[in-house]
C-alpha atoms as a PDB file:
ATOM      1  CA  UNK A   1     -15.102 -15.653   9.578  1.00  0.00           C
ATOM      2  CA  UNK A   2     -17.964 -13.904   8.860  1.00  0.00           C
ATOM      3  CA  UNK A   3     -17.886  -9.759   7.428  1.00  0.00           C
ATOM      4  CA  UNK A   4     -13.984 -10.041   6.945  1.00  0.00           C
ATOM      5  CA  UNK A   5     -12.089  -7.102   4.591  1.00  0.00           C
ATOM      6  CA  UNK A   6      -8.706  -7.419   3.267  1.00  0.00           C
ATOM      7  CA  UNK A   7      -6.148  -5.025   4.064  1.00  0.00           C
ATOM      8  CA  UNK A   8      -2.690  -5.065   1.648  1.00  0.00           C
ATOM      9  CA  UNK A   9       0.156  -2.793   3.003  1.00  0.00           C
ATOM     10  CA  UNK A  10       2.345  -0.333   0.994  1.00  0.00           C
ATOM     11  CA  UNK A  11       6.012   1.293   0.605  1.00  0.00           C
ATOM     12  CA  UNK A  12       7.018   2.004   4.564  1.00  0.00           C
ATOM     13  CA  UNK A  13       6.237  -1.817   5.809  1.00  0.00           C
ATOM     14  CA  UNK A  14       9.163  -3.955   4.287  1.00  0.00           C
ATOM     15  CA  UNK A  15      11.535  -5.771   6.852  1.00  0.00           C
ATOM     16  CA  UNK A  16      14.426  -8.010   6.372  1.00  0.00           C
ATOM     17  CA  UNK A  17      12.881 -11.579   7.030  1.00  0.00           C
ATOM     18  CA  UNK A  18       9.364 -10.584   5.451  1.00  0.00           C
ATOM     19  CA  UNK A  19       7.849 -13.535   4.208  1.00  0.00           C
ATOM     20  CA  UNK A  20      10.186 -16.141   5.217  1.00  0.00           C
ATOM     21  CA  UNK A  21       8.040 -18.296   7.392  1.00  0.00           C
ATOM     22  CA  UNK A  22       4.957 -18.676   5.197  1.00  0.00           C
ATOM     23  CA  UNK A  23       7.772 -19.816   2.139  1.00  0.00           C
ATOM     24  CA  UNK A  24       9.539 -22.023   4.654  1.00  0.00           C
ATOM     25  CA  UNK A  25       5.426 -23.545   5.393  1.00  0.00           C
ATOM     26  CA  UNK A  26       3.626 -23.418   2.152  1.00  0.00           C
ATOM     27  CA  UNK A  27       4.177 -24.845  -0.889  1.00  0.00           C
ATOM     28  CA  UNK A  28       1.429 -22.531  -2.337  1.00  0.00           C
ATOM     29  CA  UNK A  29       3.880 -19.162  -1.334  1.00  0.00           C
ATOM     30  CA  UNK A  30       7.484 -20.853  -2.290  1.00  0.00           C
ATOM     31  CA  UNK A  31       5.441 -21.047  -5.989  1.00  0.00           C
ATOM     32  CA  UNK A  32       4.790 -17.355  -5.805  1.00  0.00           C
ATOM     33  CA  UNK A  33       8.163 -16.513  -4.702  1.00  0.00           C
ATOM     34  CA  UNK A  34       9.482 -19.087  -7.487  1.00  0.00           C
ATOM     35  CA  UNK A  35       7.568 -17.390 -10.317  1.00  0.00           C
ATOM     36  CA  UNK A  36       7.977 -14.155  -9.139  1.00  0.00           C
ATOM     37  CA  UNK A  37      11.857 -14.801  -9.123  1.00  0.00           C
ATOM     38  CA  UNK A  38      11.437 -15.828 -12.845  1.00  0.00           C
ATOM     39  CA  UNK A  39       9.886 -12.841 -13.854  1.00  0.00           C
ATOM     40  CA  UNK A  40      11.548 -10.277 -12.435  1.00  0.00           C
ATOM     41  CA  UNK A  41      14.958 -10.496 -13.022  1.00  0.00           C
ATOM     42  CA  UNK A  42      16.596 -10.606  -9.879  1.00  0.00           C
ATOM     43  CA  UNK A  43      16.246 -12.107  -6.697  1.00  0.00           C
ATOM     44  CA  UNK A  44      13.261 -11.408  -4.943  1.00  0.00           C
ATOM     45  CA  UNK A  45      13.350 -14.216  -2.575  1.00  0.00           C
ATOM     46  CA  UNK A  46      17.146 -13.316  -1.278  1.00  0.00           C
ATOM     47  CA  UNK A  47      15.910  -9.473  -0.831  1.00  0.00           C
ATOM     48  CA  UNK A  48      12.778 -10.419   0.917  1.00  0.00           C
ATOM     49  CA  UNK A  49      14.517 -12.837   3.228  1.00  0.00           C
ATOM     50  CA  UNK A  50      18.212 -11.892   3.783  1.00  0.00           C
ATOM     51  CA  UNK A  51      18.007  -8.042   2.538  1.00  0.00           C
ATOM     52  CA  UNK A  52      20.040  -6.087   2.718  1.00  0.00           C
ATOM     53  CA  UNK A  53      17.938  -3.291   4.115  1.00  0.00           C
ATOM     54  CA  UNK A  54      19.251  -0.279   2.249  1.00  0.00           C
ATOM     55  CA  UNK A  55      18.294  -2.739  -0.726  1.00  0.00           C
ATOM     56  CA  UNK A  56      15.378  -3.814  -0.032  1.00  0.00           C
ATOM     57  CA  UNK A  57      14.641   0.171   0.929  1.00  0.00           C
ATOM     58  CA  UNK A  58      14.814   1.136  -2.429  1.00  0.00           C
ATOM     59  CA  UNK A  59      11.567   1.722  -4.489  1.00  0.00           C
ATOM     60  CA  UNK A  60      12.104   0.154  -7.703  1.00  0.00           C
ATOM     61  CA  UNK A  61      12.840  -3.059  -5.402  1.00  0.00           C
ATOM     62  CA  UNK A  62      11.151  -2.744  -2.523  1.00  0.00           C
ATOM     63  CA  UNK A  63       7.330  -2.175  -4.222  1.00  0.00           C
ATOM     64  CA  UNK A  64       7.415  -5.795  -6.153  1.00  0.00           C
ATOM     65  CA  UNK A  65       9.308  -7.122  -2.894  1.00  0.00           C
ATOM     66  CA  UNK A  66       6.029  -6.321  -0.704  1.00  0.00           C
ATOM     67  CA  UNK A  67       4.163  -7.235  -3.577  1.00  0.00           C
ATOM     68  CA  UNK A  68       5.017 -10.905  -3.605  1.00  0.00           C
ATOM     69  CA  UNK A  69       5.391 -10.704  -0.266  1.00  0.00           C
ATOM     70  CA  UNK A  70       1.673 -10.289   0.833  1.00  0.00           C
ATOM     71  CA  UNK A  71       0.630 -12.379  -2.355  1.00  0.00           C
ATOM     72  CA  UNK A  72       2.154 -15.668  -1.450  1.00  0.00           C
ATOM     73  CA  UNK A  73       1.045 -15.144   2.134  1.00  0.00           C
ATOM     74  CA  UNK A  74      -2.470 -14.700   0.893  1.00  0.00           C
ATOM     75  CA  UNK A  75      -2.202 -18.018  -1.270  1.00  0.00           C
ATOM     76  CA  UNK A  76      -1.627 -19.603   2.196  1.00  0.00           C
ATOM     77  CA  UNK A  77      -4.454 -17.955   3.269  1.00  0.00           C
ATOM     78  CA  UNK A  78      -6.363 -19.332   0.703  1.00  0.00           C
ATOM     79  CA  UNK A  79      -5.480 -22.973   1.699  1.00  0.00           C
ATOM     80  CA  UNK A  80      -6.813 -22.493   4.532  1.00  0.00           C
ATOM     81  CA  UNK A  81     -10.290 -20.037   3.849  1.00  0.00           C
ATOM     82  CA  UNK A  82     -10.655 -20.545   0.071  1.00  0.00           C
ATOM     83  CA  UNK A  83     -14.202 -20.490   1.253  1.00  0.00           C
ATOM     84  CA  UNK A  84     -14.444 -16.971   2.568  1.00  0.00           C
ATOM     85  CA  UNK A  85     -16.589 -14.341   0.963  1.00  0.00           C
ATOM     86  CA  UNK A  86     -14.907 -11.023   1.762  1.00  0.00           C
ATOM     87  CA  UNK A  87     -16.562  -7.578   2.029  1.00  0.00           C
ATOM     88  CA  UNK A  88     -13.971  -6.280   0.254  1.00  0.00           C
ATOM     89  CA  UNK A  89     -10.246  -4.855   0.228  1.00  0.00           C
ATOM     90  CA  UNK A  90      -8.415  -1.860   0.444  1.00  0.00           C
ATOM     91  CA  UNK A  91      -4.501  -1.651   0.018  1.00  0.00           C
ATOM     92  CA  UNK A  92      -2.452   0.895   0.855  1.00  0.00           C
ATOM     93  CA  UNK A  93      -0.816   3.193  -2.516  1.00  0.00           C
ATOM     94  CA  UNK A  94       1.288   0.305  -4.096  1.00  0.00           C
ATOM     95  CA  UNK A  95      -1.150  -2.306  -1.790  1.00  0.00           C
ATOM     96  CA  UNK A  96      -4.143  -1.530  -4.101  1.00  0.00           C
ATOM     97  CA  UNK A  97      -2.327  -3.299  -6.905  1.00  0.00           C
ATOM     98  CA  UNK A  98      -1.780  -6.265  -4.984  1.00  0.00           C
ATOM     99  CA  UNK A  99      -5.840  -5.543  -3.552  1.00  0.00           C
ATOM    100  CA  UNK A 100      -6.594  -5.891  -7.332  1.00  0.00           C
ATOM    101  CA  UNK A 101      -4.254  -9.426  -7.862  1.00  0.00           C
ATOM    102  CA  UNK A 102      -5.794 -10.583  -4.983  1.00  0.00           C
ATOM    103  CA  UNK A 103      -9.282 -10.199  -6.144  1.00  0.00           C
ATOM    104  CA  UNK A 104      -8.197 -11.263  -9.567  1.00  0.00           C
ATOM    105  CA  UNK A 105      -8.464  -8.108 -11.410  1.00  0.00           C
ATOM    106  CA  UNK A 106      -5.546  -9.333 -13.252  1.00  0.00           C
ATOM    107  CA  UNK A 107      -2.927 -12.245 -13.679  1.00  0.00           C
ATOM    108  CA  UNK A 108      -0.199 -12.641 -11.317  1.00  0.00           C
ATOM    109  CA  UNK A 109       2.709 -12.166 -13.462  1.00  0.00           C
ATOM    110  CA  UNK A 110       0.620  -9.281 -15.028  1.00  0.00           C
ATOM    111  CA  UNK A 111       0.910  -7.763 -11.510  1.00  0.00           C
ATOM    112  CA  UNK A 112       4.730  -8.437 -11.446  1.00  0.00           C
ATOM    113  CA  UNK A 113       5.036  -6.478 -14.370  1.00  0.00           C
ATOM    114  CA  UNK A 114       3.017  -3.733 -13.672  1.00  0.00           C
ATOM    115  CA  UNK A 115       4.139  -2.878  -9.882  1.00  0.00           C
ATOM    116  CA  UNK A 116       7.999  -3.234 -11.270  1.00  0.00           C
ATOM    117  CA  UNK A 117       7.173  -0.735 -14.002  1.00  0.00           C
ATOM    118  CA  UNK A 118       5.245   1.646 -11.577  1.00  0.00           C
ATOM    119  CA  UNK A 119       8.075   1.288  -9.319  1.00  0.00           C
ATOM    120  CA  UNK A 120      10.729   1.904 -12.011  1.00  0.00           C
ATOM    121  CA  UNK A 121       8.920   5.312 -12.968  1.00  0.00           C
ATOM    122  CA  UNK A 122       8.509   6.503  -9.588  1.00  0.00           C
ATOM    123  CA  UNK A 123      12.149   5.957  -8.914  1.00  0.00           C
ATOM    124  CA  UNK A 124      13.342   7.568 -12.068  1.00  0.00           C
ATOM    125  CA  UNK A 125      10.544  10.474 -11.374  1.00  0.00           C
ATOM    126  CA  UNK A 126      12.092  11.059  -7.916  1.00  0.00           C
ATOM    127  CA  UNK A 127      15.724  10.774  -8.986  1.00  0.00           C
ATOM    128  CA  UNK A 128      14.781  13.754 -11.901  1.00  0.00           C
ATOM    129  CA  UNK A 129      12.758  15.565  -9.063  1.00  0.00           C
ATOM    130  CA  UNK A 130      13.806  15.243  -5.686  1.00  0.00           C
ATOM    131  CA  UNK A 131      11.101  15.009  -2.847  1.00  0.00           C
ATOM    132  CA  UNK A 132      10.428  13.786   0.487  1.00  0.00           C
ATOM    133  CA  UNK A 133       7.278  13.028   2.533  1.00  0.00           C
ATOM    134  CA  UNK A 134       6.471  13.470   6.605  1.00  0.00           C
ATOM    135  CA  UNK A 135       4.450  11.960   8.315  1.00  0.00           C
ATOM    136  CA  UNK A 136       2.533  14.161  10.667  1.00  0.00           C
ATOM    137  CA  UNK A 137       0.246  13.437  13.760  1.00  0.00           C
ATOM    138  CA  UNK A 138      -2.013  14.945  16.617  1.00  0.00           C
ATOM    139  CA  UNK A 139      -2.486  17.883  14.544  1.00  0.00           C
ATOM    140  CA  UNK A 140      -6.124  18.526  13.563  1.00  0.00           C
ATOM    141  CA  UNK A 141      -6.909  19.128   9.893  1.00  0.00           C
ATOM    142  CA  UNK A 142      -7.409  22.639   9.884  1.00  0.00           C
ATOM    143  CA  UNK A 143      -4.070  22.994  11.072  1.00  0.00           C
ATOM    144  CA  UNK A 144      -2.533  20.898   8.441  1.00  0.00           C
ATOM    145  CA  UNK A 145      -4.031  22.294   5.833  1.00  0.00           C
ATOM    146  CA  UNK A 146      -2.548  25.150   6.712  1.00  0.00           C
ATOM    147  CA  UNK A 147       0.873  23.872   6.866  1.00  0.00           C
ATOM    148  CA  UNK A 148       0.400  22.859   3.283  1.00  0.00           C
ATOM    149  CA  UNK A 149      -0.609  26.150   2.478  1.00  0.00           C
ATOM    150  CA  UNK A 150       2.486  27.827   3.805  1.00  0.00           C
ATOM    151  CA  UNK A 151       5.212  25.305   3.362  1.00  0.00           C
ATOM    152  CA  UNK A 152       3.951  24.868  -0.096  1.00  0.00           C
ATOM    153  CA  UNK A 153       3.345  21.162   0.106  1.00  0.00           C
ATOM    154  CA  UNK A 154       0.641  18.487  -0.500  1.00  0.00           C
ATOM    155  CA  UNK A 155      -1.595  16.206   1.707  1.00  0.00           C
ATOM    156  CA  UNK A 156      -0.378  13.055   0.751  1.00  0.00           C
ATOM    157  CA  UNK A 157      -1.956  10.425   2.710  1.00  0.00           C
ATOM    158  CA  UNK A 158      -5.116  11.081   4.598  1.00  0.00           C
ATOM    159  CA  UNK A 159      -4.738   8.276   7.068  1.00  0.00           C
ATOM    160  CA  UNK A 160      -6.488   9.153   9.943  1.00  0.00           C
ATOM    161  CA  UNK A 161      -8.083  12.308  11.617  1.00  0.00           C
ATOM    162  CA  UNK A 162      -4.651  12.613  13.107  1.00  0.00           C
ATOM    163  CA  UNK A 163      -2.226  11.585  10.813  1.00  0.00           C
ATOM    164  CA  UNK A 164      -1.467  13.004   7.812  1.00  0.00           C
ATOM    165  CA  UNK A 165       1.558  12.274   5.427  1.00  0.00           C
ATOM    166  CA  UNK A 166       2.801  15.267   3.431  1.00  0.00           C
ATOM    167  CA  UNK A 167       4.820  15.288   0.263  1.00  0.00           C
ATOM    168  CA  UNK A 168       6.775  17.822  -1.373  1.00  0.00           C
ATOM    169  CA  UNK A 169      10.063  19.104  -2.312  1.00  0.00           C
ATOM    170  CA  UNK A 170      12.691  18.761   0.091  1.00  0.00           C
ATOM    171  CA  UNK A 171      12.908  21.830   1.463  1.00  0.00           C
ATOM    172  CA  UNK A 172       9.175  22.785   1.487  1.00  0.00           C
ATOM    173  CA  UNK A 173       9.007  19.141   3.461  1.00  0.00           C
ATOM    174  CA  UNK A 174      11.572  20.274   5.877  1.00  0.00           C
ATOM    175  CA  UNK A 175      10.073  23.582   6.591  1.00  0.00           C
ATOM    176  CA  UNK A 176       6.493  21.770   6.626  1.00  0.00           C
ATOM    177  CA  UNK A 177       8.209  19.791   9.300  1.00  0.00           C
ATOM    178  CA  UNK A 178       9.057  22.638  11.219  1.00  0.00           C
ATOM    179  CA  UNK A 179       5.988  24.366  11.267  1.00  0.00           C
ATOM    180  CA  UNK A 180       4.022  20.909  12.630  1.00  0.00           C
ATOM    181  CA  UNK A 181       6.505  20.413  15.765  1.00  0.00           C
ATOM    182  CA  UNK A 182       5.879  24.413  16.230  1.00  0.00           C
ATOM    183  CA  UNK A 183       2.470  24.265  16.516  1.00  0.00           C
ATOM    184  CA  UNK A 184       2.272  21.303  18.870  1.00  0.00           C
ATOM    185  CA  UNK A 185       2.302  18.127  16.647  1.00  0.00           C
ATOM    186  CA  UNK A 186       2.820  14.792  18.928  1.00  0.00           C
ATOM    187  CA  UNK A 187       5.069  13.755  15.688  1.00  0.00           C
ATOM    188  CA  UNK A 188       6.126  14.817  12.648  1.00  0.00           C
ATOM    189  CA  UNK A 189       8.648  12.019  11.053  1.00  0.00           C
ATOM    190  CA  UNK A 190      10.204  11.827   7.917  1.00  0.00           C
ATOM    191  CA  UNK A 191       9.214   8.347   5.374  1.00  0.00           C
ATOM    192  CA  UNK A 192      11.905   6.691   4.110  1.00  0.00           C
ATOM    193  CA  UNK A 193      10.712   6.910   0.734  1.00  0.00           C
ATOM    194  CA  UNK A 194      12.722   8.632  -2.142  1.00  0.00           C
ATOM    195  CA  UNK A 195      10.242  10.767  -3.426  1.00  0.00           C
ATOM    196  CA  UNK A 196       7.390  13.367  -3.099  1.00  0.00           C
ATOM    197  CA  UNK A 197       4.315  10.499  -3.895  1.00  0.00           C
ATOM    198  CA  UNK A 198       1.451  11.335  -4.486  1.00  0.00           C
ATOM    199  CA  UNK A 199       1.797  14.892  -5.793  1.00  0.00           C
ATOM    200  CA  UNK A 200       2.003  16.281  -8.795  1.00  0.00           C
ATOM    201  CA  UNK A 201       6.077  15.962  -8.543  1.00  0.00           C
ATOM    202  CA  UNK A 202       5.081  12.173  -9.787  1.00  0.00           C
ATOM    203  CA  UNK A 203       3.163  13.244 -12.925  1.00  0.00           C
ATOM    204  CA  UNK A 204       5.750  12.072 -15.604  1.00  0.00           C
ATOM    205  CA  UNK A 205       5.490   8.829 -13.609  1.00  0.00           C
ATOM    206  CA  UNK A 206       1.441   8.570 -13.909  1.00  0.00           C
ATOM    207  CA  UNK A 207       2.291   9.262 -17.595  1.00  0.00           C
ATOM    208  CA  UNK A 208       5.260   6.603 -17.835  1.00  0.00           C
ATOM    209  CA  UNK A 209       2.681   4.037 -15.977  1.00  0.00           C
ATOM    210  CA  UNK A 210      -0.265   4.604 -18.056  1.00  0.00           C
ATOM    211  CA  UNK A 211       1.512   2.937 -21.012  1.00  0.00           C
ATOM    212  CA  UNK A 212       2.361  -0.168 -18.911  1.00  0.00           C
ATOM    213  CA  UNK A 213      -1.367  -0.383 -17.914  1.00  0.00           C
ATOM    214  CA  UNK A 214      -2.637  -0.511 -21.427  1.00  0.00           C
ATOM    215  CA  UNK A 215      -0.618  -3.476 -21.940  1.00  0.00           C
ATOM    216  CA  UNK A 216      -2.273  -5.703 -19.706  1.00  0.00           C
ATOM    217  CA  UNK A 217      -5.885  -7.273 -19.557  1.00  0.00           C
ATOM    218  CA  UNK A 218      -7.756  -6.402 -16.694  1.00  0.00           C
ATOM    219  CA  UNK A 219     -10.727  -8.043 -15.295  1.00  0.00           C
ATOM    220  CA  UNK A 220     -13.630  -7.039 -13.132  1.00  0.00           C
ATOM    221  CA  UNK A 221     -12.620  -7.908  -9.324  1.00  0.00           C
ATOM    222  CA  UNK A 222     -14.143 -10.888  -7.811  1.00  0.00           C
ATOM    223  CA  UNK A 223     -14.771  -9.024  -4.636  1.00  0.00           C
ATOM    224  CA  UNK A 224     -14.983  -5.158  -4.224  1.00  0.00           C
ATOM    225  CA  UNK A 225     -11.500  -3.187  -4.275  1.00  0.00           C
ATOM    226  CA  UNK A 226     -11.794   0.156  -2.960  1.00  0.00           C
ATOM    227  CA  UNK A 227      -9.635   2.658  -4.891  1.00  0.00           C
ATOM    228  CA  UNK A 228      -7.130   4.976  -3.385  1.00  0.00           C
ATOM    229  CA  UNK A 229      -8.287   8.002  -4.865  1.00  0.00           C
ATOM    230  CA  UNK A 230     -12.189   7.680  -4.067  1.00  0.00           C
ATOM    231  CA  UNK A 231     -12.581   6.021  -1.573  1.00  0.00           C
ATOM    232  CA  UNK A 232     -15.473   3.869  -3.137  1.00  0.00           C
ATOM    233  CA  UNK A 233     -15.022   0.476  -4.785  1.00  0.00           C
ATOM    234  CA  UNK A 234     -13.702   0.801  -8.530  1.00  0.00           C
ATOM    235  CA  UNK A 235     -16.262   0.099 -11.207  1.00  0.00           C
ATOM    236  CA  UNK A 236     -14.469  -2.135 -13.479  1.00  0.00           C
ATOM    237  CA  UNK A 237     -11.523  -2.461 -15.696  1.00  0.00           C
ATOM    238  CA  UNK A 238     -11.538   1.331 -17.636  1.00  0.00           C
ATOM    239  CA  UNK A 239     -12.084   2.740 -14.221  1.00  0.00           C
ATOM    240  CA  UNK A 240      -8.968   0.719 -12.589  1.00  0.00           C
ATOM    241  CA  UNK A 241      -6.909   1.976 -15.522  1.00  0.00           C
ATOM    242  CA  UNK A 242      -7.679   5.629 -14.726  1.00  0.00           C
ATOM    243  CA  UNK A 243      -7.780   5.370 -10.930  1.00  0.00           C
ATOM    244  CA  UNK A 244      -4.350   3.777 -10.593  1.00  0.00           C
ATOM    245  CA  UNK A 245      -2.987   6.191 -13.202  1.00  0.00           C
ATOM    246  CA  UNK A 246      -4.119   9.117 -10.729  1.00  0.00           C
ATOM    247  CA  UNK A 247      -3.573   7.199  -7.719  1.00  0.00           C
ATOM    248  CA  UNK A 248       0.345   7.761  -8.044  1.00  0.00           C
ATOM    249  CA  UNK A 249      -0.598  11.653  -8.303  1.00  0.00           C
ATOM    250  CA  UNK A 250      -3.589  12.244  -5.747  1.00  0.00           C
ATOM    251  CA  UNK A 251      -4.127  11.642  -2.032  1.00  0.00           C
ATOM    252  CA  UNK A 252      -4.504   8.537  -0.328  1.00  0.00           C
ATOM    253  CA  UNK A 253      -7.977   8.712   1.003  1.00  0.00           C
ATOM    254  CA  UNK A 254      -7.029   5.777   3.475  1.00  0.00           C
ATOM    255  CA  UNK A 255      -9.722   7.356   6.178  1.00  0.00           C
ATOM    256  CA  UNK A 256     -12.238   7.092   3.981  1.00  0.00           C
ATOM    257  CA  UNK A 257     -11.539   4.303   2.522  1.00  0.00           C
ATOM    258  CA  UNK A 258     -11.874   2.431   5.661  1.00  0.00           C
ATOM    259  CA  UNK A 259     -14.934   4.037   6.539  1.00  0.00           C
ATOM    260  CA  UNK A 260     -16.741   2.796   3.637  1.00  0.00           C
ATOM    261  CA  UNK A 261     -15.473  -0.823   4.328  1.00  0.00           C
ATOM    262  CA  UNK A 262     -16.988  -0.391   7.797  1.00  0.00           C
ATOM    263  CA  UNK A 263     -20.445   1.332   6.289  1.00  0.00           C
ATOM    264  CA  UNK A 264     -20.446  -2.139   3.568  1.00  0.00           C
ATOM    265  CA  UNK A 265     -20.534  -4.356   6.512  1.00  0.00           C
ATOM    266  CA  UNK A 266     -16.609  -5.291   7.207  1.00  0.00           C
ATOM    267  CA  UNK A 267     -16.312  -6.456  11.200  1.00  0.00           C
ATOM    268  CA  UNK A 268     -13.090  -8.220  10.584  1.00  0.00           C
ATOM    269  CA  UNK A 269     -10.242  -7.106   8.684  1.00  0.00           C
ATOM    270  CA  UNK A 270      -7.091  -9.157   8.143  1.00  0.00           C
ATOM    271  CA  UNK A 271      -4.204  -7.150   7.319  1.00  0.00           C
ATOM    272  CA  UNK A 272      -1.427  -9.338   5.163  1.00  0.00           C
ATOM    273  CA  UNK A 273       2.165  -9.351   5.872  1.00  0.00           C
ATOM    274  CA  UNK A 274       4.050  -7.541   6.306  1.00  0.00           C
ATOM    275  CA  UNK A 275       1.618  -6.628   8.778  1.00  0.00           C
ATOM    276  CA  UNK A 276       1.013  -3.933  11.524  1.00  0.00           C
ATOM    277  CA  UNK A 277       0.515  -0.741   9.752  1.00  0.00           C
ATOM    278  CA  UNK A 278      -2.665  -0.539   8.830  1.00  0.00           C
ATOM    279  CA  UNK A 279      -4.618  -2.638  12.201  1.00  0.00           C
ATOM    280  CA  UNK A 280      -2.718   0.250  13.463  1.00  0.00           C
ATOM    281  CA  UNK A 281      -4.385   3.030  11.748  1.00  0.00           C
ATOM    282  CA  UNK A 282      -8.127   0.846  11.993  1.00  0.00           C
ATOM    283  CA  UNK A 283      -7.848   1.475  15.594  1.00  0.00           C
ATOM    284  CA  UNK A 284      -7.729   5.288  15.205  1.00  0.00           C
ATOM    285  CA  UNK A 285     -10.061   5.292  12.650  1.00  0.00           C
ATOM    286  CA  UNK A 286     -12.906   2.895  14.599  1.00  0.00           C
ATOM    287  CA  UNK A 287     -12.342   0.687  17.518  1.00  0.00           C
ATOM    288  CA  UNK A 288     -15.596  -0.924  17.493  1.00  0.00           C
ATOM    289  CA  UNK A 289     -14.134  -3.458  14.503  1.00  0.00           C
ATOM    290  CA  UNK A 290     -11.735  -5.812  15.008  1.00  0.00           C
ATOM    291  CA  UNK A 291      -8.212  -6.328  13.399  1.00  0.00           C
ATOM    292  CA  UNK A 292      -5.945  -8.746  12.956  1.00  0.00           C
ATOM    293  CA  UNK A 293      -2.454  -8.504  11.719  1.00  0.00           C
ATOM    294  CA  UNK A 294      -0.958 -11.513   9.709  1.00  0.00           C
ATOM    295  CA  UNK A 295       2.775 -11.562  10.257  1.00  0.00           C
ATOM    296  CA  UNK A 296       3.710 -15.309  10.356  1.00  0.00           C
ATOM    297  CA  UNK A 297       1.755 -18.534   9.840  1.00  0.00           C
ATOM    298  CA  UNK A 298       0.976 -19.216  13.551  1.00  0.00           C
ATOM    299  CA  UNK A 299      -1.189 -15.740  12.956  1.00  0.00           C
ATOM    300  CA  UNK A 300      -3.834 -17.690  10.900  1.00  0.00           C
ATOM    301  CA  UNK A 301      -4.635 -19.332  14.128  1.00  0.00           C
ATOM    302  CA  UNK A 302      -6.665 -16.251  15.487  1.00  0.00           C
ATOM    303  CA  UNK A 303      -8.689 -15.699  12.139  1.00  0.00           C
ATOM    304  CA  UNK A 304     -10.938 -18.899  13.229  1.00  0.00           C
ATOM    305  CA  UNK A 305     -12.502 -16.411  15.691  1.00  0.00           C
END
């Protein structure tokens, strides 16, 4: 593989089952699982595998769930590429933590503890202030914008030119929702996420997280990360402290952030389990690169190409 990028899903991907088949496969991801189970304090394995959904749903579960998740199917990877020399990676919101343990920013049990703490604030943060986010798309930007304007909400996640995620209080979310099916969106569908992310609704949670980051050693990546909130690679550790601080209260710049994957050379771009998400968004974004979704083991077989 030659010009490949890494792409790391986030909150909105889980299934019951994730992760099962590269665990049953490789010894390499039944560690991760293993250590992961250790450190956390409950079951990750059982969640990941046998659910239940309204569980595994949950955000103070279902962030380090996807987290371990796409890790131990990227130490199978590894088995299999350790020579590969990526452009770089992007992950989406809680992804660009597991972008960062990928490219060894940090240890791996440093990650466990810092995507259960992030998760633990933004679930307390959303059960003290109530939100919701909506997905909307086929509405041009102008148009949303507007929405925001009137419904009082924020642009969330700045996927594509035609899909934008909104976030706000419930009822600014539900008239926001309104308004986008009024003025001719193809879709406008609520997330099943607990909160108003990204927005400033998650503030005491960027505050909450910046303690747990300032407990943990960060490195400079081994390949380039692109951050979240800039849409440009991160500059080393004080920046990654800072970015994923505002991360949990700024857009998701995912458009851009693709783009400058594309303008740094990426052809390729392998999108780790569980997978489907974000090849989906690449092909609004640019179909002239190629992407390939990693669900299960046998998916490895189209990455010699």
């Amino acid at each position: 593989m030659v010009s490949v990028a890494y792409l790391l899903p986030g909150q909105g991907a889980q299934a019951v089952g994730m992760g099962k088949a590269f665990y049953d496969r490789f010894a390499e991801s039944r560690d991760i699982y293993t250590r992961a189970n250790a450190h956390l304090g409950f079951d990750v394995t059982a969640l990941c595998f046998e659910g239940p959904r309204d569980a595994l749903t949950k955000t103070e579960t279902c962030q380090p769930a996807l987290f371990v998740t796409s890790v131990a199917a990227f130490a199978a990877f590894r088995t299999l590429a350790a020579a590969v020399k990526p452009v770089g990676a992007a992950g989406l919101s809680l992804g660009e933590l597991t972008a960062l343990a990928v490219a060894e920013a940090f240890q791996f049990t440093d990650g466990l503890y810092l995507v259960q703490a992030r998760a633990q604030a933004m679930a307390e943060c959303a059960a003290r202030n109530p939100g919701a986010m909506l997905a909307v798309m086929g509405l041009g930007q102008e148009a949303v914008a507007a929405i925001c304007r009137q419904a009082g909400v924020t642009a969330a996640n700045l996927n594509a030119a035609d899909q934008v995620v909104l976030s706000g209080r419930v009822p600014a979310i539900e008239q926001a929702e309104g308004l986008a099916k009024a003025q001719g969106a193809k879709r406008a569908v609520r997330l099943e996420v607990a909160g108003a992310f990204h927005s400033e609704l998650m503030q005491p949670a960027a505050a909450q997280f910046r303690r747990a980051l300032d407990k943990v050693r960060i490195e400079e990546p081994t390949f380039p990360v692109i951050s979240n909130v800039t849409g440009r690679p991160v500059r080393g550790p004080e920046d990654i402290r800072e970015l994923l601080v505002k991360q949990i209260v700024s857009p998701v710049l995912w458009e851009a952030s693709m783009k400058r994957l594309i303008q740094d050379g990426a052809r390729t771009f392998v999108e780790f389990p569980p997978a489907r998400v974000l090849t989906g968004l690449l092909r609004r974004i640019d179909g002239s690169v190629k992407g390939l979704a990693v669900d299960e083991p046998a998916d490895f077989d189209t990455l010699s190409g």
